[in-house]
Protein backbone atom coordinates (compact mmCIF):
# COMPACT_ATOMS: atom_id res chain seq x y z
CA UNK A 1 72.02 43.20 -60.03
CA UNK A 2 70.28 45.53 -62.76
CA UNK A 3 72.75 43.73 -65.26
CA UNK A 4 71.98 40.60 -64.34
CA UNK A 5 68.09 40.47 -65.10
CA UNK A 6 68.01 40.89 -68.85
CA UNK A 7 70.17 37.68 -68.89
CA UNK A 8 68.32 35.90 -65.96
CA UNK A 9 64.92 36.35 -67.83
CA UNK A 10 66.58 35.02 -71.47
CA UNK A 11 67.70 31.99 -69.97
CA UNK A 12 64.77 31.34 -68.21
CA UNK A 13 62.60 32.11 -71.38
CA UNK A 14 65.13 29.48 -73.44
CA UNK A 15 64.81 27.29 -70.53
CA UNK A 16 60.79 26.92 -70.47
CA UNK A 17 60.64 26.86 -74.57
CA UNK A 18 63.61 24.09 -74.12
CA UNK A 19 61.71 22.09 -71.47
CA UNK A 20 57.91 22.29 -73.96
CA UNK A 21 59.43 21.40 -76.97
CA UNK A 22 61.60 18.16 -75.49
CA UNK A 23 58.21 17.09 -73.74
CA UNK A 24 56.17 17.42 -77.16
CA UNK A 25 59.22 15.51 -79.18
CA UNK A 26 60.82 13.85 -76.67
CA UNK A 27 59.23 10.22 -78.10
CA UNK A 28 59.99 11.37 -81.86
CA UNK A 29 63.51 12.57 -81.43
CA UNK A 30 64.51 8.97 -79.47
CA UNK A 31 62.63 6.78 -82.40
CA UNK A 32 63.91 8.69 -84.91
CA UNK A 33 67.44 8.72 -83.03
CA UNK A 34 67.29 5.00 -81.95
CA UNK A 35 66.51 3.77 -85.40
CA UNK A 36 69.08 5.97 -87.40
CA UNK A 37 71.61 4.30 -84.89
CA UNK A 38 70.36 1.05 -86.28
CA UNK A 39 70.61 2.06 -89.90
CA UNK A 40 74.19 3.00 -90.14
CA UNK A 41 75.68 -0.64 -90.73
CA UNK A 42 72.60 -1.93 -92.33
CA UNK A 43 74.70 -2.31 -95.65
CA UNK A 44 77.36 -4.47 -93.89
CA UNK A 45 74.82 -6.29 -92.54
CA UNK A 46 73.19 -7.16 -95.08
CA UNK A 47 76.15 -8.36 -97.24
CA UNK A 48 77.27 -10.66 -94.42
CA UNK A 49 73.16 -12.23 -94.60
CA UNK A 50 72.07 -12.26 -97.80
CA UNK A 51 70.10 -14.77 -99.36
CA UNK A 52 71.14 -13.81 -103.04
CA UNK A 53 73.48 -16.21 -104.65
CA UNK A 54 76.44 -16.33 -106.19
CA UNK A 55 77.12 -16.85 -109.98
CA UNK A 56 80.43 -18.39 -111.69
CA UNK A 57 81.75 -15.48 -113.94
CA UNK A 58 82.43 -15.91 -117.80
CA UNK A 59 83.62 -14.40 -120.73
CA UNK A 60 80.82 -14.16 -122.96
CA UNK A 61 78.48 -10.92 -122.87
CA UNK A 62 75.90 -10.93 -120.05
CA UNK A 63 72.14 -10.68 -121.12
CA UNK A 64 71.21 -7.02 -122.35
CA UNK A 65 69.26 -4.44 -120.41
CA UNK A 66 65.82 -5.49 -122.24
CA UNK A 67 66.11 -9.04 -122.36
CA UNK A 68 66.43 -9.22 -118.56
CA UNK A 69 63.94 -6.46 -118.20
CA UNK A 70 61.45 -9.28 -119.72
CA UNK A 71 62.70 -11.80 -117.97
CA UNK A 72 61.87 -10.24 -114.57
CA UNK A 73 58.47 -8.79 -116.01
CA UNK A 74 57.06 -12.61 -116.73
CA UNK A 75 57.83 -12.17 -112.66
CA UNK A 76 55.48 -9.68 -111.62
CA UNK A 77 53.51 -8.57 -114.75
CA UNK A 78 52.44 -5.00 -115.23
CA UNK A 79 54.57 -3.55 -112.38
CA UNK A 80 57.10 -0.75 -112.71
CA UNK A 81 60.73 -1.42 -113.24
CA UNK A 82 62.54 1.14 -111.63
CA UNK A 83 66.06 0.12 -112.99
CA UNK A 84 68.73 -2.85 -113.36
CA UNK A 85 71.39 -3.45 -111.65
CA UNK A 86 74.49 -4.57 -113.33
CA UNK A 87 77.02 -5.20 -110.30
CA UNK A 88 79.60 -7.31 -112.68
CA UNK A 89 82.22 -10.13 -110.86
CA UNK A 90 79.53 -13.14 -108.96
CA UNK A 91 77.41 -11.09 -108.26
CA UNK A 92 73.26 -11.82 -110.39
CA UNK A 93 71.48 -9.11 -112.40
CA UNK A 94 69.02 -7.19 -109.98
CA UNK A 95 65.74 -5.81 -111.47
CA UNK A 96 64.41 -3.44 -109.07
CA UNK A 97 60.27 -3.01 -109.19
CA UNK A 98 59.04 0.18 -107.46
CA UNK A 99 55.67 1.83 -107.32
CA UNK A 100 54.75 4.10 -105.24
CA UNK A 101 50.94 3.89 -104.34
CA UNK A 102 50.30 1.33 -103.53
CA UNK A 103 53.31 0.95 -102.58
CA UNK A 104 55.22 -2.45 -104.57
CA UNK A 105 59.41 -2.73 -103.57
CA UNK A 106 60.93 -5.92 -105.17
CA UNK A 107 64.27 -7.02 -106.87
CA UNK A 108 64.46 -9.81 -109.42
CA UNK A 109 67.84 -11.51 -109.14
CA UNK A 110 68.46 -13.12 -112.74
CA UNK A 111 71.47 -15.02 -113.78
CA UNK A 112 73.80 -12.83 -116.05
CA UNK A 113 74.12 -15.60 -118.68
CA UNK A 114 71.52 -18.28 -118.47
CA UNK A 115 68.65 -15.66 -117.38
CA UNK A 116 67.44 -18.23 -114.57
CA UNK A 117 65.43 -16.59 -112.18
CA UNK A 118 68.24 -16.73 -108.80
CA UNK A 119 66.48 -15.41 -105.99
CA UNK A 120 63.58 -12.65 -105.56
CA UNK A 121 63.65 -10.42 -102.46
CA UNK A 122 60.66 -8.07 -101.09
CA UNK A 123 62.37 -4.82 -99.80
CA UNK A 124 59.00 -3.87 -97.78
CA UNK A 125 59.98 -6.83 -95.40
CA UNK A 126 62.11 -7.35 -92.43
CA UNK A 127 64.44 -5.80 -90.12
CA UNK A 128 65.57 -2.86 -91.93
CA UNK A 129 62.36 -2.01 -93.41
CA UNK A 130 60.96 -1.56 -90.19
CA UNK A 131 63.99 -0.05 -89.00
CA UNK A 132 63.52 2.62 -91.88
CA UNK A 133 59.98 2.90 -91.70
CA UNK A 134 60.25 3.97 -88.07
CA UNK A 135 62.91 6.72 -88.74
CA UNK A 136 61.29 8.07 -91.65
CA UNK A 137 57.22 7.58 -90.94
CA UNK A 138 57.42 6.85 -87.28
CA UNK A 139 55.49 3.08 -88.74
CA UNK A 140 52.50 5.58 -89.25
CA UNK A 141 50.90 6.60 -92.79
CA UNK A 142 53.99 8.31 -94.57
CA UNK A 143 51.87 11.61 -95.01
CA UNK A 144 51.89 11.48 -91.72
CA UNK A 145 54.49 10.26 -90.12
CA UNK A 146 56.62 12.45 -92.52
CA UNK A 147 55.42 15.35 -91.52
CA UNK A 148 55.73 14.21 -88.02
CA UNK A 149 58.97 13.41 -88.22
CA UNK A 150 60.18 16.51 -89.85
CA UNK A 151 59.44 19.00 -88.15
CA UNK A 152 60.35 17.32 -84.75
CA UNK A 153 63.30 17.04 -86.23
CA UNK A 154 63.45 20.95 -86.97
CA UNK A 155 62.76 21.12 -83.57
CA UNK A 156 65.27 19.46 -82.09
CA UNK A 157 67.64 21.32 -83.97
CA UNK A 158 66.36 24.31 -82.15
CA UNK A 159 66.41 22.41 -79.18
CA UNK A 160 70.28 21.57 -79.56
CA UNK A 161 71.04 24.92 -79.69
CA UNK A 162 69.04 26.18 -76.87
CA UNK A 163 70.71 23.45 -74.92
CA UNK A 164 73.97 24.96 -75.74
CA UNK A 165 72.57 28.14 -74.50
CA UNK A 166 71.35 26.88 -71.17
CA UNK A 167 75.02 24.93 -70.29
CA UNK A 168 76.84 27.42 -71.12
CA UNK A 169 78.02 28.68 -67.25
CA UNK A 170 79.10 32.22 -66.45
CA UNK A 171 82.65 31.97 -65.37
CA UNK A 172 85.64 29.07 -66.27
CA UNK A 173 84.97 27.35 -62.66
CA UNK A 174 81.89 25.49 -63.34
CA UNK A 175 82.35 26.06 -67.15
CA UNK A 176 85.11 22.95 -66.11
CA UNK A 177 82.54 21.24 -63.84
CA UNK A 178 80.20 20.68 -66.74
CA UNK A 179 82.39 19.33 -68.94
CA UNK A 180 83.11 16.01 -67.60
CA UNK A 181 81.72 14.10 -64.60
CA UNK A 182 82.57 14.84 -61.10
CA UNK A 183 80.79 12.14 -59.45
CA UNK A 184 81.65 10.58 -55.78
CA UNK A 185 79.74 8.19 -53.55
CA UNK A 186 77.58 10.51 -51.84
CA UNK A 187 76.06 11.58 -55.61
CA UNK A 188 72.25 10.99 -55.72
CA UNK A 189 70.39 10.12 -59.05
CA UNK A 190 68.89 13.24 -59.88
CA UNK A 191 72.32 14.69 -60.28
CA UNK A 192 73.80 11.96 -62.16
CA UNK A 193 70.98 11.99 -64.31
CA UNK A 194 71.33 16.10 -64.65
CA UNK A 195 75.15 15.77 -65.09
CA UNK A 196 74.53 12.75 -68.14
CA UNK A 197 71.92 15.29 -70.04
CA UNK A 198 74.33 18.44 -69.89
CA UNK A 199 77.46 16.91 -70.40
CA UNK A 200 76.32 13.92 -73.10
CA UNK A 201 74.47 16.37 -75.01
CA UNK A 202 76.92 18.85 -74.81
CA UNK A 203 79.48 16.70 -76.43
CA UNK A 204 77.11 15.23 -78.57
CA UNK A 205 75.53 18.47 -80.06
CA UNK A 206 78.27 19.87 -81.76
CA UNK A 207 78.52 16.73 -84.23
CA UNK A 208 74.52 15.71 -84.14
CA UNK A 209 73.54 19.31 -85.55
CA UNK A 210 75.44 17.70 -88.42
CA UNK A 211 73.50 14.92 -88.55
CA UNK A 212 70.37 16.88 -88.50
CA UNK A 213 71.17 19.74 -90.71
CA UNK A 214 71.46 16.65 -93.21
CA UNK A 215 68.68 15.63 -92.28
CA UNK A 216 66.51 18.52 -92.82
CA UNK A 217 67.82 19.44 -96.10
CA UNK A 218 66.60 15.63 -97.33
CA UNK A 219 63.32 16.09 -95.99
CA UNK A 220 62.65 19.54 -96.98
CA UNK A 221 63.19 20.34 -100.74
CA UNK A 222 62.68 24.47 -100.27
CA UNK A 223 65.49 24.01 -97.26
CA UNK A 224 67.50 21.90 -99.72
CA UNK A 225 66.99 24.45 -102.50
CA UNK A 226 67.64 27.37 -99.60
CA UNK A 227 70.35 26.02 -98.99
CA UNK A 228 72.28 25.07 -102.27
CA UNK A 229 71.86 28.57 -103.33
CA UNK A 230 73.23 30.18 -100.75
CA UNK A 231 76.39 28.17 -101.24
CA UNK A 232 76.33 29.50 -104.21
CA UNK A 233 74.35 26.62 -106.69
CA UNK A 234 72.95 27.78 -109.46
CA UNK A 235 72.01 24.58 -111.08
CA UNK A 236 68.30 22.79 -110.69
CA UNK A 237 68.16 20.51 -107.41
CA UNK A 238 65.17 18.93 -108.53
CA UNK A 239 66.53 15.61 -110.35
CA UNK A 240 64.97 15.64 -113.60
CA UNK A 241 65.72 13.04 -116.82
CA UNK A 242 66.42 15.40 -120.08
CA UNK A 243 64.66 14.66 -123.42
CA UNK A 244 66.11 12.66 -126.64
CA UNK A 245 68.17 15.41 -128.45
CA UNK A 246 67.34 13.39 -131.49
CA UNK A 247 64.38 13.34 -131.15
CA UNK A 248 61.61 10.71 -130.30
CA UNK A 249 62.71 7.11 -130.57
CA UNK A 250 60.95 5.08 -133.03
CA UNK A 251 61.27 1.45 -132.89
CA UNK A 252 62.62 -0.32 -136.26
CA UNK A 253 61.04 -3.86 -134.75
CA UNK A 254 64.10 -5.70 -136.17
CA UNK A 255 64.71 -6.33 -132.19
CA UNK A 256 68.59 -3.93 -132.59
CA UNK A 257 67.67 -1.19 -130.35
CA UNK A 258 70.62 1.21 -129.57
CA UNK A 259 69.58 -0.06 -125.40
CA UNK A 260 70.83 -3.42 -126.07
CA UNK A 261 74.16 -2.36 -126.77
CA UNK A 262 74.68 -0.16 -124.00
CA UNK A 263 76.33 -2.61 -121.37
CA UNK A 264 79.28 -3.06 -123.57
CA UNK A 265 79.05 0.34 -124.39
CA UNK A 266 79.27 1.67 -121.13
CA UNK A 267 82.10 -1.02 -119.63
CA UNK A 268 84.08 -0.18 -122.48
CA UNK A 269 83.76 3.49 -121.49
CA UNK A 270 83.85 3.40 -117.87
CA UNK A 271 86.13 -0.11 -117.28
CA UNK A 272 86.97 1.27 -113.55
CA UNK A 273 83.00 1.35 -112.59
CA UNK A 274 82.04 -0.28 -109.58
CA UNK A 275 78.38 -0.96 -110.79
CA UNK A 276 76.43 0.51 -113.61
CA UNK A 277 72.08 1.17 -112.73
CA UNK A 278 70.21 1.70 -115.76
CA UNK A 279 66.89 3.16 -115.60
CA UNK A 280 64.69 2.68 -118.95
CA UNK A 281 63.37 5.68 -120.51
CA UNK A 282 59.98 6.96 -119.45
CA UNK A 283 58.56 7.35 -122.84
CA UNK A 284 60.17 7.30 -126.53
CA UNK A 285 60.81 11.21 -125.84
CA UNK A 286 62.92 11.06 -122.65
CA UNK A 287 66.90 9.33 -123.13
CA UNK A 288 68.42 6.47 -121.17
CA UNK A 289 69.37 7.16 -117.59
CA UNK A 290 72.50 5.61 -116.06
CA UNK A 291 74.15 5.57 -112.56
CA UNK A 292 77.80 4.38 -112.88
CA UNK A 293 78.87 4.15 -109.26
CA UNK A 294 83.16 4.99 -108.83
CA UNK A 295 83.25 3.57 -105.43
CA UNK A 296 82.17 1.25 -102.62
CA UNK A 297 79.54 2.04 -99.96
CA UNK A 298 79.20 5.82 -101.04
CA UNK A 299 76.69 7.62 -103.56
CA UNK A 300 78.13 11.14 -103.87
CA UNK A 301 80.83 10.43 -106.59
CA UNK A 302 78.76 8.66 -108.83
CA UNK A 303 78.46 9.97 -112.27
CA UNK A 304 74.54 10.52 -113.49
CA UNK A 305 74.86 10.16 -117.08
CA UNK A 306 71.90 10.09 -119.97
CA UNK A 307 71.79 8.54 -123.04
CA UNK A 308 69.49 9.43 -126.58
CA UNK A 309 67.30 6.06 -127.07
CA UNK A 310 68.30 6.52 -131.23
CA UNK A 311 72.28 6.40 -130.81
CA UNK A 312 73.47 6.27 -127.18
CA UNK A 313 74.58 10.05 -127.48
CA UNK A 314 75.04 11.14 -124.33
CA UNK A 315 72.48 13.89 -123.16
CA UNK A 316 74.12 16.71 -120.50
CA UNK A 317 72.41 17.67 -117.79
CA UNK A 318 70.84 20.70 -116.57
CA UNK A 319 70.48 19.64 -112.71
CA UNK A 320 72.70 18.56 -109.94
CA UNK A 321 72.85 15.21 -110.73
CA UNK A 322 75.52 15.06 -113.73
CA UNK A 323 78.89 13.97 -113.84
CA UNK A 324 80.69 14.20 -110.61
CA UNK A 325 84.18 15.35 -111.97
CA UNK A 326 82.17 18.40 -113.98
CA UNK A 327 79.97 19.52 -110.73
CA UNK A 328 80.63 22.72 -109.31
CA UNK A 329 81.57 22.82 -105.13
CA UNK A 330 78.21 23.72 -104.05
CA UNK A 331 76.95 20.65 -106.58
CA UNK A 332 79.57 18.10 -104.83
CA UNK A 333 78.42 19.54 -100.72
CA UNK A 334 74.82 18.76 -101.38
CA UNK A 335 75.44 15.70 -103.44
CA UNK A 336 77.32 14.35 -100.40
CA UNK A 337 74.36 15.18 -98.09
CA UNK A 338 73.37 11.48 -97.84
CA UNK A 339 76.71 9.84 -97.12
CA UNK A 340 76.92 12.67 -94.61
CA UNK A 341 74.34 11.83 -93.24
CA UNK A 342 74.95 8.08 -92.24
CA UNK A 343 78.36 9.22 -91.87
CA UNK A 344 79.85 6.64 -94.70
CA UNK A 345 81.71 10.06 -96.02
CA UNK A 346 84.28 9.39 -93.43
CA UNK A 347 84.46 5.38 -93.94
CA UNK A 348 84.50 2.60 -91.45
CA UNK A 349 85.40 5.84 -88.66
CA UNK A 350 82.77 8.02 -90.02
CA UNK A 351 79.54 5.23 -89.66
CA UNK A 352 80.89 4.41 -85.65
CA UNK A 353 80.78 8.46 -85.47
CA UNK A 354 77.34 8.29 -86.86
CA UNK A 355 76.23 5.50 -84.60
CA UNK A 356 77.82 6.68 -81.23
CA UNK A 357 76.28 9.82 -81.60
CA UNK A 358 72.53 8.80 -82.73
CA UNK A 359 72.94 6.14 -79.33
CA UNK A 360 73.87 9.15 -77.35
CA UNK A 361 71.06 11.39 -78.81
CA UNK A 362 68.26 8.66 -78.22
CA UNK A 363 69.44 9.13 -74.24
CA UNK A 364 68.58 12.98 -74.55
CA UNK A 365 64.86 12.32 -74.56
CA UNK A 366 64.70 10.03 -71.94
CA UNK A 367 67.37 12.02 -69.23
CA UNK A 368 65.49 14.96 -69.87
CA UNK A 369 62.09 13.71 -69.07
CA UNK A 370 63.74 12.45 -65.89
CA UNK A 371 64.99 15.64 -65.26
CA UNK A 372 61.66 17.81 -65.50
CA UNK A 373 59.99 14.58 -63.82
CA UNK A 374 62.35 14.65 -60.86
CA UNK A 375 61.61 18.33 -60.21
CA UNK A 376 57.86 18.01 -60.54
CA UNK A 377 58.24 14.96 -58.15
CA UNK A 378 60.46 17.33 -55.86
CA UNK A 379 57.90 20.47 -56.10
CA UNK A 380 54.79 18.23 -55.25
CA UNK A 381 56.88 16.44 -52.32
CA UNK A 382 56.21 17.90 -48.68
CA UNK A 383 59.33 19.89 -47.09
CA UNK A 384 61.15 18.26 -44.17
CA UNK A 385 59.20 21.13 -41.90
CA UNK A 386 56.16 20.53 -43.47
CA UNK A 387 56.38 16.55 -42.80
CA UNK A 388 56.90 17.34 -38.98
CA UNK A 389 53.65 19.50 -38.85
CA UNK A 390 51.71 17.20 -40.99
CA UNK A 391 52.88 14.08 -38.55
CA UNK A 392 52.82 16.06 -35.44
CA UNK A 393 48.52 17.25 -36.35
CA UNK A 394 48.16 13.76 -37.29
């Protein structure tokens, strides 16, 4: 007996701190869960919807990277263009606009050839927006919500593993009881409910700690940081653009700057590319920042290369983000953190992994609140005995 109470008083310390933190997150962890579920295939869906239109490929060279810059500009004059998007085969030039406060997210389709104005499209509308804007902000104030949202989600990390804690049973006989439903007729609600919070989040734990670990290194840069170095990174992790080697660019005005050339440039170099992003220079000190993109529907393989503004040299890279074939392991593990995240590492298998088990940890929340709720209910309920006497003085 002596042995026994050590153990009997950790679980039932893990128990109560397991039971306060679900009832202060409980509402976070299922938004945040519920909406992630919804994310997953928001790229599929959003092919199979899209308002942009087509374009008829041809042979001659497509518009260059400052030309359709201007284009767009006439568009929304004196906003930020956060980069162009050169996807190649029918697909329309994108020029993405983003500013931050107050916040402005808008994409410029522009025909490769002609530069007609194709379509415009307001990212800070519709489904997914709100879809994202609930898992990230909670649809509150983003300094928020953020914050909100991240450390619930720290503590339903904790929570996962105190979970683990509290199923795991003292001997193999109801260590096999708890591992998959044992349901008959006679079952009552409360137990079903008890057996589909132990035995879901069981299962589900082991791959959503994952999902969160992910998660927590995107929201927290010093976990992110913590984190690469201990895998042994010894590289920046804050992304950072590097300065002209050549020094600062100075225009000739003859209208022949080295940017113009750089589509051909860079298809010539990198034929294979699935999509090339180029992002202009922040001032005539700081080079030419590209994203060539190796494959479909992930990020983590793409190369992040920068140019000098005076002769599209290319510029290496101190940080993280660099060339994908030249990174280091720890580089390539937190470079994959996204597609890890939404599961898209693993394909078409890896986003239905992804989905299933943000649907399953959405149900957590709410079979746990029945669970405490059903006990309160129970301890506040009369006794059988106690009914009599209270019927019987009545």
């Amino acid at each position: 007996m002596g042995k026994n109470k050590p153990t009997k008083k950790f679980r039932k310390y893990i128990r109560t701190v397991h039971l306060y933190l679900g009832l202060a997150t409980g509402l976070v962890v299922f938004i945040v869960s519920i909406t992630g579920c919804l994310w997953v295939f928001q790229e599929e869906i959003k092919a199979l919807t899209s308002n942009v239109p087509e374009v008829v490929p041809q042979n001659n060279p497509e518009i260059d990277p400052l030309e359709v810059k201007n284009i767009a500009q006439n568009v929304f004059p004196g906003k930020h263009v956060h980069g162009t998007l050169y996807q190649g085969g029918t697909s329309p030039i994108e020029v993405i606009f983003y500013e931050e406060k107050p916040e402005f997210y808008k994409s410029v389709f522009v025909h490769p050839w002609s530069g007609e104005i194709l379509h415009i499209e307001d990212h800070l509308s519709g489904f997914f927006h709100f879809v994202l804007d609930g898992h990230m902000h909670l649809w509150l104030p983003a300094e928020i919500g953020s914050e909100i949202v991240a450390w619930s989600t720290f503590i339903f990390f904790l929570m996962l593993v105190s979970g683990i804690i509290l199923w795991w049973p003292k001997n193999k006989k109801v260590r096999k009881q708890r591992t998959w439903f044992q349901w008959k007729e006679s079952t009552k609600w409360k137990r079903k409910n008890y057996d589909l919070h132990q035995i879901i989040g069981f299962y589900a734990s082991f791959i959503a700690v994952i999902f969160i670990f992910t998660g927590l290194i995107m929201t927290f840069d010093s976990f992110a940081a913590g984190f690469y170095k201990t895998i042994g990174g010894e590289k920046e992790v804050v992304f950072s653009v590097p300065e002209n080697p050549a020094g600062s660019f100075k225009s000739t005005g003859d209208g022949n700057e080295p940017i113009r050339q750089l589509m051909p440039f860079l298809k010539d170099k990198f034929p294979d590319a699935k999509d090339y992003e180029i992002h202009y220079p922040y001032d005539e000190n700081h080079s030419i920042y590209v994203e060539v993109s190796n494959s479909d529907g992930i990020y983590y393989d793409s190369d992040y290369r920068f140019y000098d503004q005076n002769d599209l040299a290319e510029v290496p890279s101190e940080t993280i983000y660099g060339v994908y074939k030249e990174a280091g392991v720890a580089e390539k593990i937190l470079r994959m953190n996204y597609d890890i995240h939404v599961g898209a590492i693993a394909g078409l298998p890896g986003k239905i992994l992804a989905f299933l088990i943000s649907l399953l940890c959405s149900s957590l929340p709410i079979t746990g609140f029945l669970v405490w709720y059903g006990k309160k209910v129970k301890a506040k309920t009369p006794k059988r005995k106690d009914r009599r006497a209270l019927a019987t003085s009545n």
